[in-house]
Protein backbone atom coordinates (compact mmCIF):
# COMPACT_ATOMS: atom_id res chain seq x y z
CA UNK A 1 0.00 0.00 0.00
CA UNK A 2 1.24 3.59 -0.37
CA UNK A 3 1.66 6.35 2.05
CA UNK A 4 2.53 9.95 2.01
CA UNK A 5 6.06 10.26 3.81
CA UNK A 6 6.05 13.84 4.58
CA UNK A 7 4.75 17.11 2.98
CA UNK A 8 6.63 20.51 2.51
CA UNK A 9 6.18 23.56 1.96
CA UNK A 10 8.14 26.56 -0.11
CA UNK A 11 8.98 29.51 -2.25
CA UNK A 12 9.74 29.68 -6.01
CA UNK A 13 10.53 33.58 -6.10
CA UNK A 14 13.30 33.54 -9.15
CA UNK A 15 14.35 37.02 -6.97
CA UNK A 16 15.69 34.64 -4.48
CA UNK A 17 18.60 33.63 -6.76
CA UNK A 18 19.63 37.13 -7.36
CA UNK A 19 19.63 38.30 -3.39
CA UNK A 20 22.42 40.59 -3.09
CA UNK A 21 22.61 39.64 0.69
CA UNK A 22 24.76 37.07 0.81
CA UNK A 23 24.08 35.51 3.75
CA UNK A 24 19.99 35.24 3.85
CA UNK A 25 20.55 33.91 -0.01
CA UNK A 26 22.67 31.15 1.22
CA UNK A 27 20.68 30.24 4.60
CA UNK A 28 17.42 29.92 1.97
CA UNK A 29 18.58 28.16 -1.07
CA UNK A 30 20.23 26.19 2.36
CA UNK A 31 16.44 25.11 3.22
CA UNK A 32 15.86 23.72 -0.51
CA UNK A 33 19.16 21.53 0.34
CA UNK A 34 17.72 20.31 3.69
CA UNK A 35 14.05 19.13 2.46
CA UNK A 36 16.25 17.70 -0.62
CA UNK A 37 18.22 15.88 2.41
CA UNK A 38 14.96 15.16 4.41
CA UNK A 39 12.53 13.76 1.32
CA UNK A 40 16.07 11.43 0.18
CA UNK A 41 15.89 9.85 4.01
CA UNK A 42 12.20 9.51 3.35
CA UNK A 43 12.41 6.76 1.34
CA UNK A 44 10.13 8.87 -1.33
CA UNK A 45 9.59 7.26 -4.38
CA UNK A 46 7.22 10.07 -5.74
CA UNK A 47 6.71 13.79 -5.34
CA UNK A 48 3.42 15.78 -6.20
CA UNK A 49 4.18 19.55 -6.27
CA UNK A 50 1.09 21.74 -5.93
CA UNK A 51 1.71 25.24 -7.85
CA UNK A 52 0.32 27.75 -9.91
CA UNK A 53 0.54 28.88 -13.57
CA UNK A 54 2.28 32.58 -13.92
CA UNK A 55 0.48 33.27 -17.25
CA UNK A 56 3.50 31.94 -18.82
CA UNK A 57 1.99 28.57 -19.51
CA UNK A 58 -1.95 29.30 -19.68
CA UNK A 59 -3.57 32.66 -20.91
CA UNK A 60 -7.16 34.23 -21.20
CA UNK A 61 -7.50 31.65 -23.45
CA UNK A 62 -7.02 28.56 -21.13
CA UNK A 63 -7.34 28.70 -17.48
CA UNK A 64 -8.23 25.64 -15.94
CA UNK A 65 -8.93 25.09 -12.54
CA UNK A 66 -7.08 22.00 -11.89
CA UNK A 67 -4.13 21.18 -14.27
CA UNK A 68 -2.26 17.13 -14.26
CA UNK A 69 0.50 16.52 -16.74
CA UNK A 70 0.60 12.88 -17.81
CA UNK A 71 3.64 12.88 -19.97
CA UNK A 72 7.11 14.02 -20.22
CA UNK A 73 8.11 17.43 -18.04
CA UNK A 74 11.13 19.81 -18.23
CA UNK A 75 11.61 23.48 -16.59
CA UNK A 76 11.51 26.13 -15.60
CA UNK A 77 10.84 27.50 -18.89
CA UNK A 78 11.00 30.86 -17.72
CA UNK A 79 14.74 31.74 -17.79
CA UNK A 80 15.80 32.36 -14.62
CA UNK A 81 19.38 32.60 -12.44
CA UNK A 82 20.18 29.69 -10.82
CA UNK A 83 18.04 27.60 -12.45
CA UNK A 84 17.97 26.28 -15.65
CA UNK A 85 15.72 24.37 -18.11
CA UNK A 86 16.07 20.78 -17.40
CA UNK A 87 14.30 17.16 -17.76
CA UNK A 88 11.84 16.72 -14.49
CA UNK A 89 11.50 12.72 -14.02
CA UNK A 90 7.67 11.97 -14.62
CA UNK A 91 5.84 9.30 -13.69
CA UNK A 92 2.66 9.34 -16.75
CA UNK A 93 1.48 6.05 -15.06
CA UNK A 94 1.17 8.02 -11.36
CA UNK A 95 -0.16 10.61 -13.03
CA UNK A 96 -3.09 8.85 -14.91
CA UNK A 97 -3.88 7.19 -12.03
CA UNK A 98 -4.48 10.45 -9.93
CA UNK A 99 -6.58 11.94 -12.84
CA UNK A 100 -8.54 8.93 -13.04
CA UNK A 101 -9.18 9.10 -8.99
CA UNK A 102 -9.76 12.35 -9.20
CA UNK A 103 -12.68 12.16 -12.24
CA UNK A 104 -14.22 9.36 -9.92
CA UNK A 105 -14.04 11.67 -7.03
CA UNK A 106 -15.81 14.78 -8.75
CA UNK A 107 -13.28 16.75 -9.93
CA UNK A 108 -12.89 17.68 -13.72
CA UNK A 109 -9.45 17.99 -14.31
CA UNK A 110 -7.43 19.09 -17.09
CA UNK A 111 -4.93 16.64 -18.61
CA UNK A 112 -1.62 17.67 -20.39
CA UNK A 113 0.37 14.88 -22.60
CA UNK A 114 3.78 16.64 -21.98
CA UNK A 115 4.36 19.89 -20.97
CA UNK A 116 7.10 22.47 -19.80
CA UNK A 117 6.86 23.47 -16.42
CA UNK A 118 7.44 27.18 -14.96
CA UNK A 119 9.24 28.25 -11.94
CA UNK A 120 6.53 27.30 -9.72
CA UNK A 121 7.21 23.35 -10.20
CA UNK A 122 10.88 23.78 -11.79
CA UNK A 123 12.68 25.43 -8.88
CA UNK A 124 11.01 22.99 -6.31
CA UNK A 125 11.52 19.85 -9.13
CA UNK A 126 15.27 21.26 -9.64
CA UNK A 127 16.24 22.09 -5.92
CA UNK A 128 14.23 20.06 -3.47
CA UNK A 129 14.07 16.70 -5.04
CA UNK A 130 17.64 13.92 -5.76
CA UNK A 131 19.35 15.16 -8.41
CA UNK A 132 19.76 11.69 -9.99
CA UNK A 133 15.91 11.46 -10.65
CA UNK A 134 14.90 8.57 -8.06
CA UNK A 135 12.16 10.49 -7.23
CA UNK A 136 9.56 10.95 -9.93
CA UNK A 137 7.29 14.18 -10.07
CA UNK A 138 3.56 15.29 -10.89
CA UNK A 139 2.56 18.23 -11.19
CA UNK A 140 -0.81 19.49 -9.97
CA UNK A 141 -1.63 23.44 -11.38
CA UNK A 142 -4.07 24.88 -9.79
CA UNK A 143 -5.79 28.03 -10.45
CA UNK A 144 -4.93 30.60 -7.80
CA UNK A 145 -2.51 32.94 -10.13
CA UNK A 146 -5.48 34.81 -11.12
CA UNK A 147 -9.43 34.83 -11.46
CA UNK A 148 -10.93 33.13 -11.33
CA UNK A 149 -9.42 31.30 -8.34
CA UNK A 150 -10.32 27.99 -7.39
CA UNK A 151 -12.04 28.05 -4.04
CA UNK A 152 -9.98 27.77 -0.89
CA UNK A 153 -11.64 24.64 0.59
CA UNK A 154 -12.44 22.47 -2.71
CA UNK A 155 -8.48 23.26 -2.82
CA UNK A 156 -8.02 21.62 0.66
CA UNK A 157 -10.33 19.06 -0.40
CA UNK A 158 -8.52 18.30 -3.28
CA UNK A 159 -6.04 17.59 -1.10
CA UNK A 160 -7.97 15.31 0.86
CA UNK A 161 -8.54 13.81 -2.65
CA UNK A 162 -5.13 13.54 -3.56
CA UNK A 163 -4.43 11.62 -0.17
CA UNK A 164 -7.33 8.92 -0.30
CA UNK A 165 -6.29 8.66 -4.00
CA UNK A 166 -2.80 7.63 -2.56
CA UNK A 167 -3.94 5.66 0.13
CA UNK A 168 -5.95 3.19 -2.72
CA UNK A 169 -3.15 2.81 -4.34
CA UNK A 170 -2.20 -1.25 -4.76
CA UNK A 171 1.55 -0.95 -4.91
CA UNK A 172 3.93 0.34 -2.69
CA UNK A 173 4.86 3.60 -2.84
CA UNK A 174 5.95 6.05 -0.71
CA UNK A 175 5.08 9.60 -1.56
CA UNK A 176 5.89 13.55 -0.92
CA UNK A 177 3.75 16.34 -1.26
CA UNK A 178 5.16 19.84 -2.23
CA UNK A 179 3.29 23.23 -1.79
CA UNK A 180 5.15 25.70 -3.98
CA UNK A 181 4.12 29.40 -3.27
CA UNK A 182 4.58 32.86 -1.74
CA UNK A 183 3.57 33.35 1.48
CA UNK A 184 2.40 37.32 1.13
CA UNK A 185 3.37 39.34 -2.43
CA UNK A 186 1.83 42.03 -4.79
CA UNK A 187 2.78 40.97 -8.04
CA UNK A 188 2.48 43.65 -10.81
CA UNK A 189 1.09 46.15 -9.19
CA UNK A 190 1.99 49.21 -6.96
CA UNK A 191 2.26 47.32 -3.66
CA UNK A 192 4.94 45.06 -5.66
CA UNK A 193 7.91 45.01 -2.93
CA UNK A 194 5.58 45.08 0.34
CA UNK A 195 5.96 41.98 2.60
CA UNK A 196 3.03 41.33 5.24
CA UNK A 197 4.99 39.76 7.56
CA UNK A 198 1.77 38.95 10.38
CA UNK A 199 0.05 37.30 7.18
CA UNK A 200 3.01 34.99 6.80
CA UNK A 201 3.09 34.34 10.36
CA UNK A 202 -0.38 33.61 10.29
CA UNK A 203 -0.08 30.98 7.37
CA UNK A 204 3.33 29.28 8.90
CA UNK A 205 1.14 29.14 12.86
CA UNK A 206 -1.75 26.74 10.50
CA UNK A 207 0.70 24.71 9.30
CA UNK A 208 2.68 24.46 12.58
CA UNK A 209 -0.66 23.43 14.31
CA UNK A 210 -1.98 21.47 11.56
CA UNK A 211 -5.45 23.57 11.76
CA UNK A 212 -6.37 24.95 8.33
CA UNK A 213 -9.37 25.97 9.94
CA UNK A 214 -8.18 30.27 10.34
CA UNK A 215 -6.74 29.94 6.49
CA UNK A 216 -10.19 28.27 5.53
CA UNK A 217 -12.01 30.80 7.03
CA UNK A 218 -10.66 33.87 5.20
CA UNK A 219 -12.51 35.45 2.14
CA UNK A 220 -10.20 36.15 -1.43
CA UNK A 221 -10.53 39.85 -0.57
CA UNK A 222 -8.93 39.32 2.87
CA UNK A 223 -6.46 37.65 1.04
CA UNK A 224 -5.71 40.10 -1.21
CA UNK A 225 -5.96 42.99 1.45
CA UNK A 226 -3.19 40.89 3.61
CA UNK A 227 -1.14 38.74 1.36
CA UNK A 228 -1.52 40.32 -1.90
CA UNK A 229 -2.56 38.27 -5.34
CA UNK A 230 0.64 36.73 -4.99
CA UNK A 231 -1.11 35.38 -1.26
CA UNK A 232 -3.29 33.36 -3.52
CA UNK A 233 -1.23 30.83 -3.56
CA UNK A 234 -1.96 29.94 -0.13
CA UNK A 235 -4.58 27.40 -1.55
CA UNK A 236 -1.17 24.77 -2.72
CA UNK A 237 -0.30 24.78 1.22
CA UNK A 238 -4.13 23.76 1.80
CA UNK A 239 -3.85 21.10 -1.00
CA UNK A 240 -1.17 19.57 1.09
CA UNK A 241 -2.18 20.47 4.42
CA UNK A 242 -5.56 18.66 3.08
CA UNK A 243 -4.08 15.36 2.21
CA UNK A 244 -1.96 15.64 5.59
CA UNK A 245 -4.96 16.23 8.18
CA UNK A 246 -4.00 17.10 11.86
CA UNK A 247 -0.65 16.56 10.73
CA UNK A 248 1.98 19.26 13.11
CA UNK A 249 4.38 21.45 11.48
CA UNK A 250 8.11 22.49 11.58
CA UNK A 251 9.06 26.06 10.21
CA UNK A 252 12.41 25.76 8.47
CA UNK A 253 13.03 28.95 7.20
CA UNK A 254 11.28 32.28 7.14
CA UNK A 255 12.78 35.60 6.15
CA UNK A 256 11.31 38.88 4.36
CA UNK A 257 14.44 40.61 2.92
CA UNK A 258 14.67 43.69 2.39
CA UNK A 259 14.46 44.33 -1.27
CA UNK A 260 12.99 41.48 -2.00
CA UNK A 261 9.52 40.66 -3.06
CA UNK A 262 7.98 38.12 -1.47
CA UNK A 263 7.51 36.72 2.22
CA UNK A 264 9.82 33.64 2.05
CA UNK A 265 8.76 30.60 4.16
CA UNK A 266 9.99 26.79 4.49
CA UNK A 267 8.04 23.94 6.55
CA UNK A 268 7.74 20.77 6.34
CA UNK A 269 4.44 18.97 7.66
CA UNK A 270 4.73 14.86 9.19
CA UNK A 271 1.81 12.65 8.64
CA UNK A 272 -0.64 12.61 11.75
């Protein structure tokens, strides 16, 4: 049978790699090294990184809800320091399986064959996960980069989804799950640069407790007001906090540099 291992979450601000302070750029791109270390002693065999789409994948043409590639990934796409365009080990057979679960379960999502990832699954995929591949990745984009957002508790209970899905599986497997996202940031627009650092707080406390309840609780515009659009992204933590229930959190990072753009948090969550 297969079991989620552990769940994380983290950043993918591409500002990160460009910090001209030293010292808080090494102790972060530190914490991707240390859940790298953590998900290797895990045993993991398979890593599901919730994240969202920057309008560099999807348009006003295309924005699906709920996003599962079932073929072949590389990224980021986006060009960014630090981080280059790479092959992502896949797993189409994991993948199928989840959107096949997830179908049964009541959720329409959106399938692509083989697809290039951006930097919110290619700096997790590149800098959190063994270099040499043993662990294979899906994706799971989720709408929460702009409107229309998918609600914040069908994204916890897609979560809750995503666990029972694993949890059914018949083979042994032992799986991670990856939040990918902010905490608080204003992206394009003139609070770009303001960190809310109580927000942040406030998210890292509901993981540390393992009580989604205060996140679930809050409206978009809340959101917005607090954490920015960029605070949207809140709903991946959900997702994994949702397939983790009850399960107590460990902050491993948290800083809001000056000059940066985003509030910058690591934490990793242990089954219940």
């Amino acid at each position: 049978m297969a079991e989620i291992v552990g769940g994380f979450i983290m950043p993918h601000d591409p500002l990160l790699f460009v910090n001209p302070k030293k010292k808080e750029r090494d102790h972060l791109i530190g914490a991707y090294s240390e859940i790298r270390d953590k998900v290797s002693k895990s045993g993991a065999t398979k890593a599901i990184i919730f994240g969202a789409d920057h309008y560099i994948l999807f348009g006003p043409r295309c924005l699906p809800q709920f996003l599962i590639p079932t073929g072949e990934l590389h990224g980021p796409i986006d060009r960014l320091p630090g981080v280059g365009d790479s092959p992502i080990a896949s797993d189409p057979g994991f993948a199928e399986y989840l959107v096949g679960h997830a179908h049964q379960s009541g959720f329409d999502v959106s399938v692509a064959r083989d697809l290039g990832v951006d930097h919110a699954i290619g700096v997790p995929a590149q800098l959190a996960l063994p270099a040499d591949g043993s662990v294979k990745t899906v994706p799971v984009y989720m709408a929460s980069g702009v409107a229309p957002y998918v609600r914040l508790q069908r994204a916890y209970d897609f979560g809750r989804m995503i666990g029972d899905a694993i949890a059914k599986m018949p083979v042994d497997e032992s799986v991670v799950l990856i939040g990918s996202g902010g905490i608080s940031h204003w992206v394009g627009t003139g609070e770009m640069g303001r960190i809310n650092s109580e927000f942040d707080r406030k998210v890292l406390d509901c993981i540390v407790s393992g009580d989604a309840t205060p996140l679930l609780s809050m409206t978009d515009e809340e959101i917005m007001r607090e954490g920015g659009n960029g605070g949207m992204e809140i709903r991946h933590f959900l997702a994994v906090m949702g397939a983790l229930p009850a399960g107590r959190g460990e902050v491993l990072a948290y800083e809001a540099w000056d000059g940066g753009v985003t509030g910058l948090g690591f934490a990793e969550i242990l089954p219940a």
